[in-house]
Each structure stands twice: as structure tokens, then as C-alpha cells.
C-alpha atoms as a PDB file:
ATOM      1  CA  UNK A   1      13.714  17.510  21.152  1.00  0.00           C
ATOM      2  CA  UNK A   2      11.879  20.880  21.439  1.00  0.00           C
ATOM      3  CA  UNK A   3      12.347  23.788  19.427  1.00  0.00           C
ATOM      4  CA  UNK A   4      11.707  27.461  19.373  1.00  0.00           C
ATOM      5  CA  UNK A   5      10.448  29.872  16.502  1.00  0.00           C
ATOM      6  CA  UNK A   6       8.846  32.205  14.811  1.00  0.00           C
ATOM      7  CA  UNK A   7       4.964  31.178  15.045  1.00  0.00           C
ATOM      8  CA  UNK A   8       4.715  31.651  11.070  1.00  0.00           C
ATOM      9  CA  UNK A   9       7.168  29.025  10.642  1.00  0.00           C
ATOM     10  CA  UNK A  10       5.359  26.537   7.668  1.00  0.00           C
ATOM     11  CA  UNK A  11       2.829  23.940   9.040  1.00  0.00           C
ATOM     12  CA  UNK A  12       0.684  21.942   8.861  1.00  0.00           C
ATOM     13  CA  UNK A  13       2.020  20.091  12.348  1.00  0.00           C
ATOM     14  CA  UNK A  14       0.760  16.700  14.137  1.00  0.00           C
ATOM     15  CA  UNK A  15      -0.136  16.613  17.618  1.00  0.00           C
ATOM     16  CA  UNK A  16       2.520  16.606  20.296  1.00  0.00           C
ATOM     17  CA  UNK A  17       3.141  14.214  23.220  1.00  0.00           C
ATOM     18  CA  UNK A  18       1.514  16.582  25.244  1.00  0.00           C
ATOM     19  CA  UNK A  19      -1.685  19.124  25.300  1.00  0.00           C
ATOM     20  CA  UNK A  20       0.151  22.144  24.145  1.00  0.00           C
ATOM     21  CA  UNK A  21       2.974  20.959  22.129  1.00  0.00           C
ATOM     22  CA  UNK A  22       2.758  20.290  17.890  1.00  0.00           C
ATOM     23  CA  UNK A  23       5.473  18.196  16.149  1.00  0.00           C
ATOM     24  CA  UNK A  24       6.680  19.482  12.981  1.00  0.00           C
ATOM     25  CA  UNK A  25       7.484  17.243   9.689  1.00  0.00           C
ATOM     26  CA  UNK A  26      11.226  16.543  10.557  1.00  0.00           C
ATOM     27  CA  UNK A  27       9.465  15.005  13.956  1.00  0.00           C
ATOM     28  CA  UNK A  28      10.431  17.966  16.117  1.00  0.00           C
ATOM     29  CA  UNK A  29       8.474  18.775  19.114  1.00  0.00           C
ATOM     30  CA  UNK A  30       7.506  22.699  19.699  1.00  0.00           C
ATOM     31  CA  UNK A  31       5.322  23.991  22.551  1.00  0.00           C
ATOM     32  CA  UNK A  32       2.583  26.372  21.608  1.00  0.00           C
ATOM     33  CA  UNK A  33       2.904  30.203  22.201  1.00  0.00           C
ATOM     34  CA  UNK A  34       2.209  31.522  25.371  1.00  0.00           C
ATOM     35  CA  UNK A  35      -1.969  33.442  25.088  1.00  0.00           C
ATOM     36  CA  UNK A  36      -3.046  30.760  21.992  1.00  0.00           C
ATOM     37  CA  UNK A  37      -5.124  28.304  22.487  1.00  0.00           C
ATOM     38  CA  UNK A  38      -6.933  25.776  20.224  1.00  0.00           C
ATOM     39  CA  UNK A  39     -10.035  26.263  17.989  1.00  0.00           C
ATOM     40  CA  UNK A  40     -11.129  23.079  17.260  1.00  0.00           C
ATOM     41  CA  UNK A  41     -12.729  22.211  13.761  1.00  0.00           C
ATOM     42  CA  UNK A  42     -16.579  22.698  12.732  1.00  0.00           C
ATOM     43  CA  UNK A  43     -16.946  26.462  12.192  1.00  0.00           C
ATOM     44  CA  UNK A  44     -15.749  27.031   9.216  1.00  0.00           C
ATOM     45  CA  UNK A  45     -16.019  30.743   8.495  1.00  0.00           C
ATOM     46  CA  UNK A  46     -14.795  31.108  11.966  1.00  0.00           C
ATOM     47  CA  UNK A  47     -11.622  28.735  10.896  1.00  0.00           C
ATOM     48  CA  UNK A  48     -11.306  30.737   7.509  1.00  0.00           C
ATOM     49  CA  UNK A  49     -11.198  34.491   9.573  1.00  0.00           C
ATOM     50  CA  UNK A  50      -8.666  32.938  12.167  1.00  0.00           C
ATOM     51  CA  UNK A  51      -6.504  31.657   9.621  1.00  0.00           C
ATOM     52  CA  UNK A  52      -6.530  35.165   7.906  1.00  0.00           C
ATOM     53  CA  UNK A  53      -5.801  37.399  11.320  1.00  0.00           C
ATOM     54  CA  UNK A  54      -2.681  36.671  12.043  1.00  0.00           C
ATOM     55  CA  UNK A  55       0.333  33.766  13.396  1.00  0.00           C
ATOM     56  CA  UNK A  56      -1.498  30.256  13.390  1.00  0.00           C
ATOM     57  CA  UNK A  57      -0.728  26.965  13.584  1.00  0.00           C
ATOM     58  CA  UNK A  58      -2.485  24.368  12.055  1.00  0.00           C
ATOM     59  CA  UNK A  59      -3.187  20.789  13.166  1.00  0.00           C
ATOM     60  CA  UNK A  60      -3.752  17.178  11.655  1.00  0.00           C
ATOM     61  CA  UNK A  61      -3.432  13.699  12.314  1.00  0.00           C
ATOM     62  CA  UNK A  62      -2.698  11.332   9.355  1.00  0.00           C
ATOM     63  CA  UNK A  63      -4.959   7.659  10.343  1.00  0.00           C
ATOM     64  CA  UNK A  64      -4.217   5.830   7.543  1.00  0.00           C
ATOM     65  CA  UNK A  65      -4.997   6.694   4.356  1.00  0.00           C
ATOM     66  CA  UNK A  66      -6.980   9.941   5.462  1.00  0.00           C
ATOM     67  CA  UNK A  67      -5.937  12.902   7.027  1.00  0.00           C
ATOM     68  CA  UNK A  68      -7.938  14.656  10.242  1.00  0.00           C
ATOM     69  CA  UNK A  69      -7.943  17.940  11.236  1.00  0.00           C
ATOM     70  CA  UNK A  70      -7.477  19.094  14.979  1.00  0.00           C
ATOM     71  CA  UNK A  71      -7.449  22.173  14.542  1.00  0.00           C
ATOM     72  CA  UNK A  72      -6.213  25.607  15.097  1.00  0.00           C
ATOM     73  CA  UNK A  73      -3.746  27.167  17.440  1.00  0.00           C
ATOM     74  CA  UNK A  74      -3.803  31.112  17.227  1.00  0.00           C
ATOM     75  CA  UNK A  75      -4.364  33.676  19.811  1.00  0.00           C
ATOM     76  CA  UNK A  76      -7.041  33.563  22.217  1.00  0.00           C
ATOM     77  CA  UNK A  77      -7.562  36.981  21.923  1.00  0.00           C
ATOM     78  CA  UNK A  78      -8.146  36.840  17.516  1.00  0.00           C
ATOM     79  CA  UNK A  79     -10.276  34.334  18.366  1.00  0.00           C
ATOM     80  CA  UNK A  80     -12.597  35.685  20.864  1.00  0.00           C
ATOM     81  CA  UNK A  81     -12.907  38.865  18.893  1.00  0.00           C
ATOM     82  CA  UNK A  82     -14.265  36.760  15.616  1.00  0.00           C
ATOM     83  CA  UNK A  83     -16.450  34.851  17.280  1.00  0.00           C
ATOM     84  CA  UNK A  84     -18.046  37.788  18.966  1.00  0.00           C
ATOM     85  CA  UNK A  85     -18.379  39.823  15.482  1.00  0.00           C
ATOM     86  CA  UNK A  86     -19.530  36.602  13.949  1.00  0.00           C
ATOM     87  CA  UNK A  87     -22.188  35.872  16.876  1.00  0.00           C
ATOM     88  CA  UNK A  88     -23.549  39.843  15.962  1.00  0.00           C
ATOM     89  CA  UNK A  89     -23.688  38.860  12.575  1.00  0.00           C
ATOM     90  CA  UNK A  90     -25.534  35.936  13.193  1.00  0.00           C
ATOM     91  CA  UNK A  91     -27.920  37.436  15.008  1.00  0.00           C
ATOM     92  CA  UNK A  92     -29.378  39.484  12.064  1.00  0.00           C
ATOM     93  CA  UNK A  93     -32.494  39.046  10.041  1.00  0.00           C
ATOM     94  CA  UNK A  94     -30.249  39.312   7.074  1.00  0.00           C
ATOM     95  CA  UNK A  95     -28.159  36.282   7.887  1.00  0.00           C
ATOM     96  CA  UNK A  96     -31.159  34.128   8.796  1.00  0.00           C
ATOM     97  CA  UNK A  97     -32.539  34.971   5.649  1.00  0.00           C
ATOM     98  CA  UNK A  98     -28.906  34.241   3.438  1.00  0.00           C
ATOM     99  CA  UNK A  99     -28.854  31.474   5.662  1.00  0.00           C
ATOM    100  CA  UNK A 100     -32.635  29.575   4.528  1.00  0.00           C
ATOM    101  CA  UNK A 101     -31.799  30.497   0.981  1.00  0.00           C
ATOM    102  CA  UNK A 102     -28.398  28.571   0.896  1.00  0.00           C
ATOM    103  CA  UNK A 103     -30.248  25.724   2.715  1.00  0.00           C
ATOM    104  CA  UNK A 104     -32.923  25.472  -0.134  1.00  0.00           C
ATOM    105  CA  UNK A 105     -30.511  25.786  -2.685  1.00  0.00           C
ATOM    106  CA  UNK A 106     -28.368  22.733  -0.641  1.00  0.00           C
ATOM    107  CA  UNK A 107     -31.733  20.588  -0.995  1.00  0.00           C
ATOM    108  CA  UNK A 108     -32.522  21.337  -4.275  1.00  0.00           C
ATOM    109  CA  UNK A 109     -28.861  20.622  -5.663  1.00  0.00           C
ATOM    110  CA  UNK A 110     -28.877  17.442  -3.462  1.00  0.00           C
ATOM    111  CA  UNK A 111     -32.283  16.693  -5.091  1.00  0.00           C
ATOM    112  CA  UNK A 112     -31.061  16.907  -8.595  1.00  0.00           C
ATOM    113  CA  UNK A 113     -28.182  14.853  -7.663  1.00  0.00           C
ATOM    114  CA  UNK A 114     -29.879  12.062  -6.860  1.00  0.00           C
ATOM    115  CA  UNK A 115     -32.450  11.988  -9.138  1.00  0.00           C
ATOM    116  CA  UNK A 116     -29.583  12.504 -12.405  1.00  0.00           C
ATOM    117  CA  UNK A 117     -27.777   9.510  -9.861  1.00  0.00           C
ATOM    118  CA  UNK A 118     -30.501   7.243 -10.069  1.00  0.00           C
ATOM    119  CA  UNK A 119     -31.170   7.893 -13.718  1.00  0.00           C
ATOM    120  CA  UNK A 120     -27.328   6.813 -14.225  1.00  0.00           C
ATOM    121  CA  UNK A 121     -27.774   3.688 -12.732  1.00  0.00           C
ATOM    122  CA  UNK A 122     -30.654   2.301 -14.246  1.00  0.00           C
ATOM    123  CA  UNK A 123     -28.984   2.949 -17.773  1.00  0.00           C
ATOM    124  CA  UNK A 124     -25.806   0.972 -16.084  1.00  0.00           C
ATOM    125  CA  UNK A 125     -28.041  -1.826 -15.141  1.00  0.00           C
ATOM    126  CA  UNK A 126     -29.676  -1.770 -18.656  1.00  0.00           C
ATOM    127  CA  UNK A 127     -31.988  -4.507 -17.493  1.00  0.00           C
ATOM    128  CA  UNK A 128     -34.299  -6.393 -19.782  1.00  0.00           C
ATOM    129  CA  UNK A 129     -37.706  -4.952 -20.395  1.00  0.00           C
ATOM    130  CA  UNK A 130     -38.982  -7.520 -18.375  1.00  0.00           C
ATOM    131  CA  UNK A 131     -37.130  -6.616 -15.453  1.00  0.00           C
ATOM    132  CA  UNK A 132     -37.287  -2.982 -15.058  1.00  0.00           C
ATOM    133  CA  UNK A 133     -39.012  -2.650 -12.067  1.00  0.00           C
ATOM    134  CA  UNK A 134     -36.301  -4.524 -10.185  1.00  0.00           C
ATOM    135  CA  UNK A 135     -34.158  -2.581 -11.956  1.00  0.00           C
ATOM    136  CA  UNK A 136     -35.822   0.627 -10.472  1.00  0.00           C
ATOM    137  CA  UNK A 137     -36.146  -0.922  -7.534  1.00  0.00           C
ATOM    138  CA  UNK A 138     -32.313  -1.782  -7.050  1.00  0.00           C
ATOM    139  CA  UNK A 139     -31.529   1.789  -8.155  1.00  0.00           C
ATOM    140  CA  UNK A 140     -33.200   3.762  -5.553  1.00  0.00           C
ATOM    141  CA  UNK A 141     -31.837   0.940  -2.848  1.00  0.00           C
ATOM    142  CA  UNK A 142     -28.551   1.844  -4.235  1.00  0.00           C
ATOM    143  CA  UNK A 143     -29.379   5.266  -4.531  1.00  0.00           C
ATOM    144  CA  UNK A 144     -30.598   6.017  -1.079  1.00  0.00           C
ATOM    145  CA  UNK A 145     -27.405   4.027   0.701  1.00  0.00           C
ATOM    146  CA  UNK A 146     -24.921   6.162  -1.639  1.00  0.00           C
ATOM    147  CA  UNK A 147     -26.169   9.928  -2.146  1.00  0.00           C
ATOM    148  CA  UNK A 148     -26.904  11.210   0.943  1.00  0.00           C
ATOM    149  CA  UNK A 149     -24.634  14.288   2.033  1.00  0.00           C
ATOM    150  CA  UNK A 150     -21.568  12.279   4.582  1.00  0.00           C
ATOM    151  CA  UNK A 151     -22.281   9.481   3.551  1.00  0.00           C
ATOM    152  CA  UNK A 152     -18.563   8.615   2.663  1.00  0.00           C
ATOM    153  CA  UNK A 153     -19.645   6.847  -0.735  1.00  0.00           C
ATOM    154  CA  UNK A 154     -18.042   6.684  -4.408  1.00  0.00           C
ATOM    155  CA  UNK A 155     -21.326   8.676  -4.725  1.00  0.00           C
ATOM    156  CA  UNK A 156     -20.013  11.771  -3.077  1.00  0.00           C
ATOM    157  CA  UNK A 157     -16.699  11.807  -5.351  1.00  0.00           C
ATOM    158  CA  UNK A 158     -16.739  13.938  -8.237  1.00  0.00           C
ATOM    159  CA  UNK A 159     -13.173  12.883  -9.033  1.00  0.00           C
ATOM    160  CA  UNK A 160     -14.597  10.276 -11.869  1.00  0.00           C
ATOM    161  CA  UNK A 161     -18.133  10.766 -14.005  1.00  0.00           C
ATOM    162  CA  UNK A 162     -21.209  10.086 -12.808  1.00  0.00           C
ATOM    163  CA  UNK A 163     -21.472   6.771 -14.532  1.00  0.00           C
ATOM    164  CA  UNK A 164     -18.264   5.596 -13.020  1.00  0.00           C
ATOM    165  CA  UNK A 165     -20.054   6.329  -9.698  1.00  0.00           C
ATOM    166  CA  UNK A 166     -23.023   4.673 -10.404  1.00  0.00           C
ATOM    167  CA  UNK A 167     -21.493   1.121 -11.462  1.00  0.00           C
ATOM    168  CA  UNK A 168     -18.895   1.669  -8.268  1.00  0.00           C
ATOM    169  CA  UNK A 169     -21.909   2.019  -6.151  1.00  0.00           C
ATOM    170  CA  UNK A 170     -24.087  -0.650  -7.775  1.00  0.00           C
ATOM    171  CA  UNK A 171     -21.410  -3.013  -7.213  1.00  0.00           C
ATOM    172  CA  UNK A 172     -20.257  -1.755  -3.523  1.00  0.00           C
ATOM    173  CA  UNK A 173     -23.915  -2.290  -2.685  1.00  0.00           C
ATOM    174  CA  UNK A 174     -24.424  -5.934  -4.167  1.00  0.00           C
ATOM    175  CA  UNK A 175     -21.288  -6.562  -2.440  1.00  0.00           C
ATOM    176  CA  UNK A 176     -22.575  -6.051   0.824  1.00  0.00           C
ATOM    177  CA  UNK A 177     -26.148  -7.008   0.222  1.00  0.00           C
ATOM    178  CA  UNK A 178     -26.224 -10.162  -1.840  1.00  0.00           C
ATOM    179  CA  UNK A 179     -23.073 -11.863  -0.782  1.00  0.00           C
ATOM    180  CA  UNK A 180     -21.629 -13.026   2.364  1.00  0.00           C
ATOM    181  CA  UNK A 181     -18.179 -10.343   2.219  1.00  0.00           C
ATOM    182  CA  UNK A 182     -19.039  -8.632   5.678  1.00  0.00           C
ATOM    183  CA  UNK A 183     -19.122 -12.177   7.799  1.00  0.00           C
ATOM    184  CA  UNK A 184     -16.448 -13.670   5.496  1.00  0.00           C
ATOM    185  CA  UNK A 185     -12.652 -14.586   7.174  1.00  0.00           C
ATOM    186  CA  UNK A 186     -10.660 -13.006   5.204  1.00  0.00           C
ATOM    187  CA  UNK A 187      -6.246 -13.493   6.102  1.00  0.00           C
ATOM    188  CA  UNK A 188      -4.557 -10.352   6.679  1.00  0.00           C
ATOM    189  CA  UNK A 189      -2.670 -10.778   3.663  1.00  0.00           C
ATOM    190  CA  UNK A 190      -1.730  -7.608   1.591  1.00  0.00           C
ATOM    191  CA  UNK A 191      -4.075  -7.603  -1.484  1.00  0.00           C
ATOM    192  CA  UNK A 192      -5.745 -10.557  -0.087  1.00  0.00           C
ATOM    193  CA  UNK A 193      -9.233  -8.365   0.439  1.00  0.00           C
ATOM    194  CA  UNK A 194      -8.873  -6.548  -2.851  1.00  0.00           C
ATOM    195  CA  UNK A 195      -8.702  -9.999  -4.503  1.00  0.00           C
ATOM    196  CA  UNK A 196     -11.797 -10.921  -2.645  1.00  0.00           C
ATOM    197  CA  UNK A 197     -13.569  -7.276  -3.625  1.00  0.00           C
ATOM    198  CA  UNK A 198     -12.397  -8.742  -7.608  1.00  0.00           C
ATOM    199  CA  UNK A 199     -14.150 -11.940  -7.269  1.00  0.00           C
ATOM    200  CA  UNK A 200     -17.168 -10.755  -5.418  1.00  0.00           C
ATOM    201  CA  UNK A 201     -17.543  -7.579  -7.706  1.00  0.00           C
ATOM    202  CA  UNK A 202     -17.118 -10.500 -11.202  1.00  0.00           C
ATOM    203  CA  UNK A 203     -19.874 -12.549  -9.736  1.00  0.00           C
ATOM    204  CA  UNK A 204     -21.979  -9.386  -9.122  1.00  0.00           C
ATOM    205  CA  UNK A 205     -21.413  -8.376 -13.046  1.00  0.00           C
ATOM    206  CA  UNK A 206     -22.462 -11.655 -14.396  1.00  0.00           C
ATOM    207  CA  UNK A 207     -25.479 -11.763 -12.097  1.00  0.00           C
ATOM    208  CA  UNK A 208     -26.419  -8.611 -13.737  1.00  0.00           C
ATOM    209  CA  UNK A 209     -25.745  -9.686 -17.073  1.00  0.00           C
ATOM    210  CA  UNK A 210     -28.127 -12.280 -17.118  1.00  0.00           C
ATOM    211  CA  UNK A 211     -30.724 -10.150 -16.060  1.00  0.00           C
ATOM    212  CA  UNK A 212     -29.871  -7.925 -18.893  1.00  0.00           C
ATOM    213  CA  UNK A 213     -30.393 -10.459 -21.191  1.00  0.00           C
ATOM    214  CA  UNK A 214     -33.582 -11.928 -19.730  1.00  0.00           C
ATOM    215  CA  UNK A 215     -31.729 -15.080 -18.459  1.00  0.00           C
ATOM    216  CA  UNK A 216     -31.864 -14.752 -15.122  1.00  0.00           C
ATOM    217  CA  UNK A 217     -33.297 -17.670 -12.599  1.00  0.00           C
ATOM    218  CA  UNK A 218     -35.959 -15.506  -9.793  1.00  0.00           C
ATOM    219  CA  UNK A 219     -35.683 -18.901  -7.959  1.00  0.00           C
ATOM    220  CA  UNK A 220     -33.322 -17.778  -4.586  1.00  0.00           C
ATOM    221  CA  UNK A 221     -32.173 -14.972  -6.508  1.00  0.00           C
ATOM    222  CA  UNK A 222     -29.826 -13.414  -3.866  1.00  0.00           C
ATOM    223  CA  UNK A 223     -30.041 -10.126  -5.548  1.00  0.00           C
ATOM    224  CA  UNK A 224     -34.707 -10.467  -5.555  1.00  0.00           C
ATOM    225  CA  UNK A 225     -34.301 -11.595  -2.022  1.00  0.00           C
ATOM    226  CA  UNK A 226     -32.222  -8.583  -1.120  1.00  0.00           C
ATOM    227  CA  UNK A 227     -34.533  -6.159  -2.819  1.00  0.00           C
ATOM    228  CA  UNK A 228     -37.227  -8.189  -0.573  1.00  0.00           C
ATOM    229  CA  UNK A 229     -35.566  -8.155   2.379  1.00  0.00           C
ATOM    230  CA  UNK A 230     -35.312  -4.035   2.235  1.00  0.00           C
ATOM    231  CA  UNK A 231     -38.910  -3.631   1.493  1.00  0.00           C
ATOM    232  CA  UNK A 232     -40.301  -5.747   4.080  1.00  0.00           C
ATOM    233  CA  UNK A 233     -37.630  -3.611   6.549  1.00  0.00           C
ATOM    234  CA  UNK A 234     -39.186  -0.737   5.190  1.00  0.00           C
ATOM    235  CA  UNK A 235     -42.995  -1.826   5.670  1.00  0.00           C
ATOM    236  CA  UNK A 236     -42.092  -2.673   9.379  1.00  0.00           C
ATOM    237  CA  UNK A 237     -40.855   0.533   9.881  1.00  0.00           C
END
């Protein structure tokens, strides 16, 4: 079923069958005004100045859990005339300049981040005295897999505190370095691999508890020999 109207009518739409149709929430198909044509996503200030020129559509595709954006359909015209001012604009000593400076200050936030990251999980692990150097040790491995910028992690989230992060990621790592949940069958049951993530992420806690309380056996310790494994990786590369 197609439809016609106004190009302001409400969005956000989902793809179409075809290349220049959108489908609206109720699941009706509409083809895209005659002159528009898509600006696909990574530009963001370009995006932002579309959005505010005039009729736009925009697009995104639910996969699961997570929504993706496709992008936006607007005039050809609009969007030929910002990309031209914003190409001038880039071209000036000025921007460059703005430009490095919000790049440093991007490092030196990220920089704090994951040194006050690291920080939070050593006082998670709370290791023995004996053991703090593998408790340094595990935090930067932890640290390094979780913080970077992308990197999709509990890290990234600022939706709970920091130390909420840093036992998430502690125990996301361990998961997937000290036990054998990436190779494991697991049935596609519904809640079958969250009861797995449970049992994993219990063992994982009491493994850590004994090295908080200096009771640990260093004999095969899966946790030592994962450490291990990452620094000899390391001094290969």
C-alpha cells in the first residue's frame, strides 16, 4: 500500500521494499519526493544543518535490540548547498585550528578516563597485598579491552557509576579470558545463555575472592595463565 503526503509528515521511517520508498510505523509504504535524495550517516554537522533546512525524512532500521540509522532523505539541492558552505569552512586556518584543539581535548578526556577507570578497578579487585601486581596487571588488561572510544563496552556507558562499570567489565573480561564461554554449546533456549553468563560470572567472583583474601592456589591459575598468555602476545608483537 503506498501513500502520499506532506513531506513533514512525523518520522522516523524504515526502509522500503525498494531504493526510494520509506515505510512508515503503521507499515505503510511511501515513495520519496521527486529532487531528494539520500545523505547517508557520518557527517554529523552536515546531518544536523540538513535536518534544520527544511522537509526531511529520516531513516532507521531496528536489528534487534539496537537501532541503525540510514539516513537522510531531503532535497538534493539543501544538501549540495551545505556541503559546499561547509567544504569553505573547512578549508580555513580557523577550523583546522578549532579542529586540533577539540582533538587534544578528546585525548586528554579519554586519558583521564581511563586512568580514573583503571583506578576503579583495582579498588573492585581489592586484592591482597601480596597480589597487587596481578591485580594491576589484570586492570590495565581489562582496561585496555574496555575504554577505548567504539569499543561497544559497559565501559563506554555512563548510564550506571563508574564502579558499576568496572566490576561489569572485570567480569565480561574473565568471562571471555579465563573460561571456556566463547567455544561452549550453548541450546537456543530463552535465558539459557544468561544462566550460563550467572554461573560463569559466580565462579569468576569467588576466584577473585580468594585472591582477596590471600587464598588463592597460582598452580594452573586460569586467571595467572591468562594474564601470561597476554604478555607473552604482547612481547611477540
Amino acid at each position: 500500500m503506498h501513500g502520499s503526503f506532506s513531506p513533514m509528515t512525523a518520522g522516523p521511517f524504515a526502509p522500503g521494499p525498494s531504493e526510494r520508498t520509506v515505510r512508515d510505523s503503521a507499515g505503510r509504504i511511501h515513495e520519496v519526493p521527486a529532487g531528494w535524495i539520500l545523505l547517508p550517516p557520518g557527517d554529523a554537522v552536515l546531518t544536523r544543518r540538513a535536518k534544520a533546512a527544511g522537509d526531511h525524512w529520516i531513516v532507521q532500521e531496528k536489528k534487534g535490540r539496537k537501532v541503525f540509522s540510514r539516513g537522510l532523505w531531503t532535497a538534493q539541492a539543501t544538501i549540495e548547498r551545505i556541503r559546499n558552505d561547509l567544504e569553505a569552512e573547512r578549508s580555513t586556518e580557523t577550523f583546522a585550528r578549532r579542529k586540533a584543539a577539540a582533538a587534544q581535548r578528546r585525548e586528554t578526556a579519554q586519558a583521564d578516563y581511563v586512568e580514573d577507570f583503571t583506578a576503579a578497578i583495582v579498588t573492585y579487585l581489592a586484592f591482597h597485598p601480596a597480589h597487587e601486581d596481578l591485580a594491576r596487571q589484570l586492570a590495565k588488561a581489562v582496561s585496555d579491552h574496555a575504554t577505548p572510544v567504539g569499543s561497544g563496552t559497559v565501559a563506554r556507558t555512563k548510564r550506571i557509576p563508574i564502579e558499576r562499570r568496572a566490576q561489569a567489565a572485570v567480569i565480561a573480561w574473565m568471562r571471555h579470558q579465563t573460561t571456556a564461554y566463547d567455544s561452549m554449546p550453548i541450546p537456543r533456549v530463552k535465558g539459557k545463555r544468561r544462566e550460563v553468563r550467572r554461573m560463569l560470572a559466580q565462579r569468576s567472583k569467588e576466584l577473585l575472592s580468594r585472591y582477596r583474601r590471600n587464598v588463592a592456589d597460582a598452580h594452573d591459575c586460569p586467571l595467572r595463565n591468562a594474564l601470561l598468555d597476554r604478555s607473552s602476545s604482547e612481547s611477540g608483537s
